[in-house]
N, C-alpha and C. Protein backbone atom coordinates (compact mmCIF):
# COMPACT_ATOMS: atom_id res chain seq x y z
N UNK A 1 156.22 -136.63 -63.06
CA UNK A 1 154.81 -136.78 -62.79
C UNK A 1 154.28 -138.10 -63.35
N UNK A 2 154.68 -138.55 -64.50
CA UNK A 2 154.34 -139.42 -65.14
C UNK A 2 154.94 -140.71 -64.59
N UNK A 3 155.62 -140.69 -63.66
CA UNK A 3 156.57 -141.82 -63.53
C UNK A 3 155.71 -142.33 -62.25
N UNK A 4 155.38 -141.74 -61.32
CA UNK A 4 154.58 -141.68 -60.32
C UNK A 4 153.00 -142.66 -60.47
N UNK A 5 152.42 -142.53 -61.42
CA UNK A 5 151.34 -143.25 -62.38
C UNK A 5 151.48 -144.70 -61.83
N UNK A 6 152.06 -145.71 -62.69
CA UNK A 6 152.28 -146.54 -62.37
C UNK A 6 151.72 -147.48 -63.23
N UNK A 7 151.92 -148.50 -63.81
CA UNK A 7 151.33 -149.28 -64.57
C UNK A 7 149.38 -149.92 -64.23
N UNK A 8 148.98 -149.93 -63.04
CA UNK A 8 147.91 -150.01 -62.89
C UNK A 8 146.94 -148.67 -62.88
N UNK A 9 147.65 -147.72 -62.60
CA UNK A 9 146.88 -146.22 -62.80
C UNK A 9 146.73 -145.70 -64.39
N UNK A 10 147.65 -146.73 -64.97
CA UNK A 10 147.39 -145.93 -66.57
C UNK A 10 146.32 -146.71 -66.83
N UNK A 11 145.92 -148.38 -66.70
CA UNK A 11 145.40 -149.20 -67.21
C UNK A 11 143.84 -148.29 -66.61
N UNK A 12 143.72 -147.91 -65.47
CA UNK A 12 142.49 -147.16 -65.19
C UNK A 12 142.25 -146.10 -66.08
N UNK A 13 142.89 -145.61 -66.12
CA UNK A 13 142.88 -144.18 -67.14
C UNK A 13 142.63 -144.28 -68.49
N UNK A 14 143.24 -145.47 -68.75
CA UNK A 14 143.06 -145.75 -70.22
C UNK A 14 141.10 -146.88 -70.32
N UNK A 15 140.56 -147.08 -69.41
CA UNK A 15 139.48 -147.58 -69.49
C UNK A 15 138.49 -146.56 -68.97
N UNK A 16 138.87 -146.21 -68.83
CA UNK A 16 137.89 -144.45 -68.07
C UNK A 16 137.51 -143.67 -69.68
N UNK A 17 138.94 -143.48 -70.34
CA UNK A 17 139.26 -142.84 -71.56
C UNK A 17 137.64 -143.61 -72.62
N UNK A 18 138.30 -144.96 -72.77
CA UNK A 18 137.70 -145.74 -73.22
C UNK A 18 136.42 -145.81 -73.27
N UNK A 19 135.52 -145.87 -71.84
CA UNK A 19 134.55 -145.63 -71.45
C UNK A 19 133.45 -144.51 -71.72
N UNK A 20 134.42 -142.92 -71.47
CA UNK A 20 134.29 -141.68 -71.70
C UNK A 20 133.81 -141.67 -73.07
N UNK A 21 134.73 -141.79 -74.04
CA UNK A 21 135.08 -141.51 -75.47
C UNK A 21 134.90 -142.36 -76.57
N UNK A 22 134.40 -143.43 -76.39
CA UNK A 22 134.33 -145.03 -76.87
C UNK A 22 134.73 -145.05 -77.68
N UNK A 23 134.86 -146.03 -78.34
CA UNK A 23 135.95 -146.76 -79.03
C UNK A 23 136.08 -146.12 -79.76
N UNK A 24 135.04 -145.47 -81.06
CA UNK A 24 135.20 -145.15 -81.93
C UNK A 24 135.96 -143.28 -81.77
N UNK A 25 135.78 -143.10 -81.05
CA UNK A 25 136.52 -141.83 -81.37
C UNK A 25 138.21 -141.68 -80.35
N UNK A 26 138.14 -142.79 -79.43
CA UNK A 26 139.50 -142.93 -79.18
C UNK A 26 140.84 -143.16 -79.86
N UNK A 27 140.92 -143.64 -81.11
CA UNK A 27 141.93 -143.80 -82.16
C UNK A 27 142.10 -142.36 -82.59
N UNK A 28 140.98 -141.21 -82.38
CA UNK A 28 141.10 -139.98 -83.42
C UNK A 28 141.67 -139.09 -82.41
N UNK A 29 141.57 -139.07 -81.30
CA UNK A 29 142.08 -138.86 -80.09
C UNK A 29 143.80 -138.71 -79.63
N UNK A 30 143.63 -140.21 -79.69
CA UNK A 30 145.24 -140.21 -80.04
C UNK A 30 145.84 -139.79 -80.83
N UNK A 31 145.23 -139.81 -82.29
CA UNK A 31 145.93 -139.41 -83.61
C UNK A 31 146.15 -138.28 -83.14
N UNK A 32 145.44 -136.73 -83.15
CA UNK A 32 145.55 -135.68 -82.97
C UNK A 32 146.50 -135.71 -81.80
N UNK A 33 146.44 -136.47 -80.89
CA UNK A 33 147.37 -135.83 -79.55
C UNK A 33 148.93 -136.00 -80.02
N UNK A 34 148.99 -137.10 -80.44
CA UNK A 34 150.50 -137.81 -81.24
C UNK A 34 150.56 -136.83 -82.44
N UNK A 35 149.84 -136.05 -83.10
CA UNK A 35 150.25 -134.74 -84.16
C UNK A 35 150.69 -133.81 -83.44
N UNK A 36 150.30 -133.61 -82.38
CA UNK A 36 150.19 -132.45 -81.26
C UNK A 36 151.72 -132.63 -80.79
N UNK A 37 152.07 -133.61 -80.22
CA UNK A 37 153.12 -133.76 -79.87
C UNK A 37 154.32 -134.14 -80.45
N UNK A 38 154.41 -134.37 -82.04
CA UNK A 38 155.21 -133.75 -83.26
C UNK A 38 155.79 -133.04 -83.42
N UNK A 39 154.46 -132.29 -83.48
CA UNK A 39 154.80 -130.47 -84.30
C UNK A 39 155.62 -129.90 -83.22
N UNK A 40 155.11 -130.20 -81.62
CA UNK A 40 155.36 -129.36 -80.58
C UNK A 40 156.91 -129.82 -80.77
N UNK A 41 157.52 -130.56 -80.58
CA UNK A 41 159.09 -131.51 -80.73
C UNK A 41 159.93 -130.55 -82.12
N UNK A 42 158.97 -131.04 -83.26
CA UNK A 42 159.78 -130.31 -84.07
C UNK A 42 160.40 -128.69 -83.89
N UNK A 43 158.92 -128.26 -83.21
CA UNK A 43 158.89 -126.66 -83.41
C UNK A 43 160.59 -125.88 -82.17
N UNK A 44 160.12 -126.96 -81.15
CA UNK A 44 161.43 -126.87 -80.17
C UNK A 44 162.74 -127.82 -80.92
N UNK A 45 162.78 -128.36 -81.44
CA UNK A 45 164.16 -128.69 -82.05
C UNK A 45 164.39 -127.45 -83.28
N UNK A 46 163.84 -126.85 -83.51
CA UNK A 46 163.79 -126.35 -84.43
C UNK A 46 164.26 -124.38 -83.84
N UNK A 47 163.77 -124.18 -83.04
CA UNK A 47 163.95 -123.02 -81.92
C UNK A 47 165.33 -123.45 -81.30
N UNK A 48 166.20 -124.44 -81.14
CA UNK A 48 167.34 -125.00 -80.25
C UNK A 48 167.96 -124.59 -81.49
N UNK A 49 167.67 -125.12 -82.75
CA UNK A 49 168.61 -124.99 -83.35
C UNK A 49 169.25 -123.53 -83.93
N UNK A 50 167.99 -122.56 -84.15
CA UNK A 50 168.33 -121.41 -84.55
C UNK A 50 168.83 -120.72 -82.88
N UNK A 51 168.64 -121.02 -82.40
CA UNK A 51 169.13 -120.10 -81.18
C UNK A 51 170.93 -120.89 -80.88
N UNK A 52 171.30 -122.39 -81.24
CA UNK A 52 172.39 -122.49 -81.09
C UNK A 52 173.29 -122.02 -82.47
N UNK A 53 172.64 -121.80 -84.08
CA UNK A 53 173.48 -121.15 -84.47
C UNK A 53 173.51 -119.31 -84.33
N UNK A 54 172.86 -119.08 -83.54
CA UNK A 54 173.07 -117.82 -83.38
C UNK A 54 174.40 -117.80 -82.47
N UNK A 55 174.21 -118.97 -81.41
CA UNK A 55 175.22 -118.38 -80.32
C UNK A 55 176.62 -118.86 -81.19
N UNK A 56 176.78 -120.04 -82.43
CA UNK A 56 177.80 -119.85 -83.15
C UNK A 56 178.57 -119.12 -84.04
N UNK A 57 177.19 -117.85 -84.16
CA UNK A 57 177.16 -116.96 -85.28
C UNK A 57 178.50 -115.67 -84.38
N UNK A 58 177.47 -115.71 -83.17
CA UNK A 58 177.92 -114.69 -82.19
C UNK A 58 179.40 -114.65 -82.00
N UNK A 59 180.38 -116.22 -81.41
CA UNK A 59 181.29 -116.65 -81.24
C UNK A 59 182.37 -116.03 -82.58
N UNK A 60 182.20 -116.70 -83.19
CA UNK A 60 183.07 -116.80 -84.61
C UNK A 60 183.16 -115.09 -85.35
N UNK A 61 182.01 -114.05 -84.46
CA UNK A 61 182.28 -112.67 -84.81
C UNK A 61 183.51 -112.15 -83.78
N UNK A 62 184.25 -111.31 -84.26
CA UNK A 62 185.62 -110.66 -83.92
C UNK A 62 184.82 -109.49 -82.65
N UNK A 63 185.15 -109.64 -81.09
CA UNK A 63 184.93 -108.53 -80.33
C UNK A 63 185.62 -107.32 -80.45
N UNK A 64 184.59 -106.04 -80.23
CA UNK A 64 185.09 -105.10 -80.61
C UNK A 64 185.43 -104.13 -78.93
């Protein structure tokens, strides 16, 4: 979806933003969205990981 955009459709978007939200609260904007999209990363690397040592947990047990 994002790829589709295009370098002149962001530059609109990002002056719309601009416009909308002015200056001063656009930096706080981003901050929060870039926290947002952190936590969300960590929380899924973090879910991959317990779900792939489970499936190592699973493996390495003797079938009965």
């Amino acid at each position: 979806m994002m790829s589709n955009i295009g370098l002149p459709g962001l530059i609109i978007i990002l002056v719309l933003a601009l416009i909308i939200f002015g200056p001063k609260k656009l930096p706080e904007i981003g901050r929060a969205f870039g926290q947002t999209l952190r936590e969300f990363k960590n929380s899924t690397k973090d879910l991959s990981n317990e779900v792939m040592s489970d499936l190592d947990d699973s493996k390495k047990e003797p079938k009965k």
